[in-house]
C-alpha atoms as a PDB file:
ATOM      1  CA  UNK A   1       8.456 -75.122  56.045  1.00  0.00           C
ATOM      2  CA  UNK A   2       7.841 -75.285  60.156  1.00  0.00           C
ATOM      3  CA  UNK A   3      10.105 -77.709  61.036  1.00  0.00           C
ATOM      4  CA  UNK A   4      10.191 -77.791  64.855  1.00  0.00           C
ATOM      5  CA  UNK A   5      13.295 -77.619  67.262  1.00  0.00           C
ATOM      6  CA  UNK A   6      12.811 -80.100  69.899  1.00  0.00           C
ATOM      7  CA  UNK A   7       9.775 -83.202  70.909  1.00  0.00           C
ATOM      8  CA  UNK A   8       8.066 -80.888  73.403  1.00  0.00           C
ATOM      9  CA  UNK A   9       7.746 -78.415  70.718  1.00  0.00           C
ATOM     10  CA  UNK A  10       6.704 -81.167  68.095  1.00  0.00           C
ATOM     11  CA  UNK A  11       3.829 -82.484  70.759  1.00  0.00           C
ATOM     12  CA  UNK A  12       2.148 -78.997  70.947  1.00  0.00           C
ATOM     13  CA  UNK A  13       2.520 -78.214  67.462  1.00  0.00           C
ATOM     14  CA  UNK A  14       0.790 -81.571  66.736  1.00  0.00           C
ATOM     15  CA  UNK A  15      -1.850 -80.717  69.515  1.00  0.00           C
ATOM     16  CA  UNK A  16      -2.633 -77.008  68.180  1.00  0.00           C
ATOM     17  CA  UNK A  17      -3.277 -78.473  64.510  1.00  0.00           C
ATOM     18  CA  UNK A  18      -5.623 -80.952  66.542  1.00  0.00           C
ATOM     19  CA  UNK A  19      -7.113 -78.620  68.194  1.00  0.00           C
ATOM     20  CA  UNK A  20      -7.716 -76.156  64.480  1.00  0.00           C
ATOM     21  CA  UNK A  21      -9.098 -78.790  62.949  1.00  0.00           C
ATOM     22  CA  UNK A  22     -11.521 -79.522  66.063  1.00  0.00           C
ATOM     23  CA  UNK A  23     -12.780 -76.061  65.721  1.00  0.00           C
ATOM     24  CA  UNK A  24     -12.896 -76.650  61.666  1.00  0.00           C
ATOM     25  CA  UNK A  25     -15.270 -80.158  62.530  1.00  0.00           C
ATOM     26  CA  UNK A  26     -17.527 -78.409  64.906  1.00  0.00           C
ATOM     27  CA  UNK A  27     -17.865 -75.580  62.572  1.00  0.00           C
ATOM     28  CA  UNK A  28     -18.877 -78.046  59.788  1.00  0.00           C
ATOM     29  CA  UNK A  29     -21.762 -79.422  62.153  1.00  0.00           C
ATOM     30  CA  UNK A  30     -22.856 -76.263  62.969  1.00  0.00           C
ATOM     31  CA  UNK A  31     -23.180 -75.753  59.402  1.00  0.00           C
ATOM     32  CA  UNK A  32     -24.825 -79.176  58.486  1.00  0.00           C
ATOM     33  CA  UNK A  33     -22.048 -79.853  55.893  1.00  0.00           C
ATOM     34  CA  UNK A  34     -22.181 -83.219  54.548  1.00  0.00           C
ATOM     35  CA  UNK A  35     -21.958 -86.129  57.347  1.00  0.00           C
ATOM     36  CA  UNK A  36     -19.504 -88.151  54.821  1.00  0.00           C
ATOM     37  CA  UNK A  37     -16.989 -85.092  54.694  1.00  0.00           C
ATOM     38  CA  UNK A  38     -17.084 -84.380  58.561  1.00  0.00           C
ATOM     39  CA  UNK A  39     -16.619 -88.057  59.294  1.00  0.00           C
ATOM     40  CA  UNK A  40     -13.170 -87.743  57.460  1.00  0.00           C
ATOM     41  CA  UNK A  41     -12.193 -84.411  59.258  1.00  0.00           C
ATOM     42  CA  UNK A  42     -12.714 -86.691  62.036  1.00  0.00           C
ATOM     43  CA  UNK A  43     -10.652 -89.267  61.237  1.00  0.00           C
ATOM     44  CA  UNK A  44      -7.854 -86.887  60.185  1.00  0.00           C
ATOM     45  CA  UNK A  45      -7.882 -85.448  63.886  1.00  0.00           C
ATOM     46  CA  UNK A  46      -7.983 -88.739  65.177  1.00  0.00           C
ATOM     47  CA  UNK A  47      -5.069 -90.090  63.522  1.00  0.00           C
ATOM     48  CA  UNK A  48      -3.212 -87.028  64.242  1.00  0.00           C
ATOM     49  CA  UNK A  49      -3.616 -87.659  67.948  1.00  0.00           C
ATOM     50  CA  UNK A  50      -3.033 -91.314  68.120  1.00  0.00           C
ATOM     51  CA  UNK A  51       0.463 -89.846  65.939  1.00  0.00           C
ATOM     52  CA  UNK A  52       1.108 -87.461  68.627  1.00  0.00           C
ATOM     53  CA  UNK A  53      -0.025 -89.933  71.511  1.00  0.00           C
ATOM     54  CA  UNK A  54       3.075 -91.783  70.008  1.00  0.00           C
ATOM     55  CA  UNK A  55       5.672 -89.167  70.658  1.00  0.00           C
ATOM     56  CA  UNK A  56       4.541 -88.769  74.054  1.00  0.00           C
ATOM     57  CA  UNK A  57       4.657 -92.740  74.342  1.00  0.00           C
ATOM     58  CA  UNK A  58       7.962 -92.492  72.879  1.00  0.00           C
ATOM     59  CA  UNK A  59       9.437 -89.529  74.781  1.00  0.00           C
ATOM     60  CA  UNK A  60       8.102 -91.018  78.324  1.00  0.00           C
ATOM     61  CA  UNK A  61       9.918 -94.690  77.507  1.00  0.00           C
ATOM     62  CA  UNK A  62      13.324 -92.432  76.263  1.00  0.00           C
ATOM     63  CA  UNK A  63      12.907 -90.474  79.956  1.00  0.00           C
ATOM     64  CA  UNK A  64      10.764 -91.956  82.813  1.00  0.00           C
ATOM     65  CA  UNK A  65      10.684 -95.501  81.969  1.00  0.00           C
ATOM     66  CA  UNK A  66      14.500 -95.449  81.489  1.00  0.00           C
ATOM     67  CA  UNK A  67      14.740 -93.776  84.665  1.00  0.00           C
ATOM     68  CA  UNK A  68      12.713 -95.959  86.538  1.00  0.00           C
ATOM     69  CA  UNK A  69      14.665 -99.164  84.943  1.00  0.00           C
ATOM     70  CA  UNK A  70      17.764 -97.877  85.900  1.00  0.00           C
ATOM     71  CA  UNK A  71      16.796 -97.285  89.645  1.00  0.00           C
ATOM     72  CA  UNK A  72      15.378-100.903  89.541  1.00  0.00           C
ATOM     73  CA  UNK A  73      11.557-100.583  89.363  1.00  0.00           C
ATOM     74  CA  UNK A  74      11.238-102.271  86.145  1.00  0.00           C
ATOM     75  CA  UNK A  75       8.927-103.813  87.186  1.00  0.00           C
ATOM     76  CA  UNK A  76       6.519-100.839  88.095  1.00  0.00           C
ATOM     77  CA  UNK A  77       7.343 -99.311  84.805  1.00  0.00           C
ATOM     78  CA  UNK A  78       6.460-101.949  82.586  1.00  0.00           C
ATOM     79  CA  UNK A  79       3.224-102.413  84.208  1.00  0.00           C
ATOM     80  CA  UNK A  80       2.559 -98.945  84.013  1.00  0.00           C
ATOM     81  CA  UNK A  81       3.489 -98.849  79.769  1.00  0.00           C
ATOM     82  CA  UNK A  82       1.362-102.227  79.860  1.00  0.00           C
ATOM     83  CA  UNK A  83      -1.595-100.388  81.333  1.00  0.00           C
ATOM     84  CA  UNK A  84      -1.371 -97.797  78.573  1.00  0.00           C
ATOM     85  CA  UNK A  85      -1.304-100.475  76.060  1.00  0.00           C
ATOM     86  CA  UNK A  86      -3.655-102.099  76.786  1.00  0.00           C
ATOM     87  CA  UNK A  87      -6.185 -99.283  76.784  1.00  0.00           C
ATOM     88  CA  UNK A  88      -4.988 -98.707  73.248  1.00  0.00           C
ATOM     89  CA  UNK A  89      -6.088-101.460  72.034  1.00  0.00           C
ATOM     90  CA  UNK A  90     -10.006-100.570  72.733  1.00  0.00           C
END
């Protein structure tokens, strides 16, 4: 089993499976497979990137935001997690 070493590794391991099963989905419509079956390849992609949107989410609060908070512009880097969010939510 691929298990991988560190979280930038884990990000574009997560992004090339992404990325294979894009190829797979266009493939499909290309082929006129059934709409029901490439909807679900769909959502499969999708939640993989909103699960690798995380780690990045969660690697930028462990490294920038800290960062930022500790050289006293917590207030820049809330707004700026905020702002991400927020567009999240749509």
């Amino acid at each position: 089993m691929y298990k991988p070493k560190d979280l930038q590794e884990r990000i574009s391991h997560r992004l090339k499976i992404s990325l294979g099963h894009l190829k797979k989905v266009i493939t499909m419509v290309e082929n006129q497979e059934y709409c029901i079956d490439v909807l679900h390849q769909l959502q499969a992609i999708q939640e993989g990137l909103k699960k690798t949107g995380n780690l990045v989410l969660e690697n930028h609060l462990k490294t920038c935001a800290s960062e930022s908070i500790k050289k006293g512009e917590s207030e820049k880097a809330i707004a700026e997690i905020m702002k991400i969010l927020e567009r999240k939510n749509l």
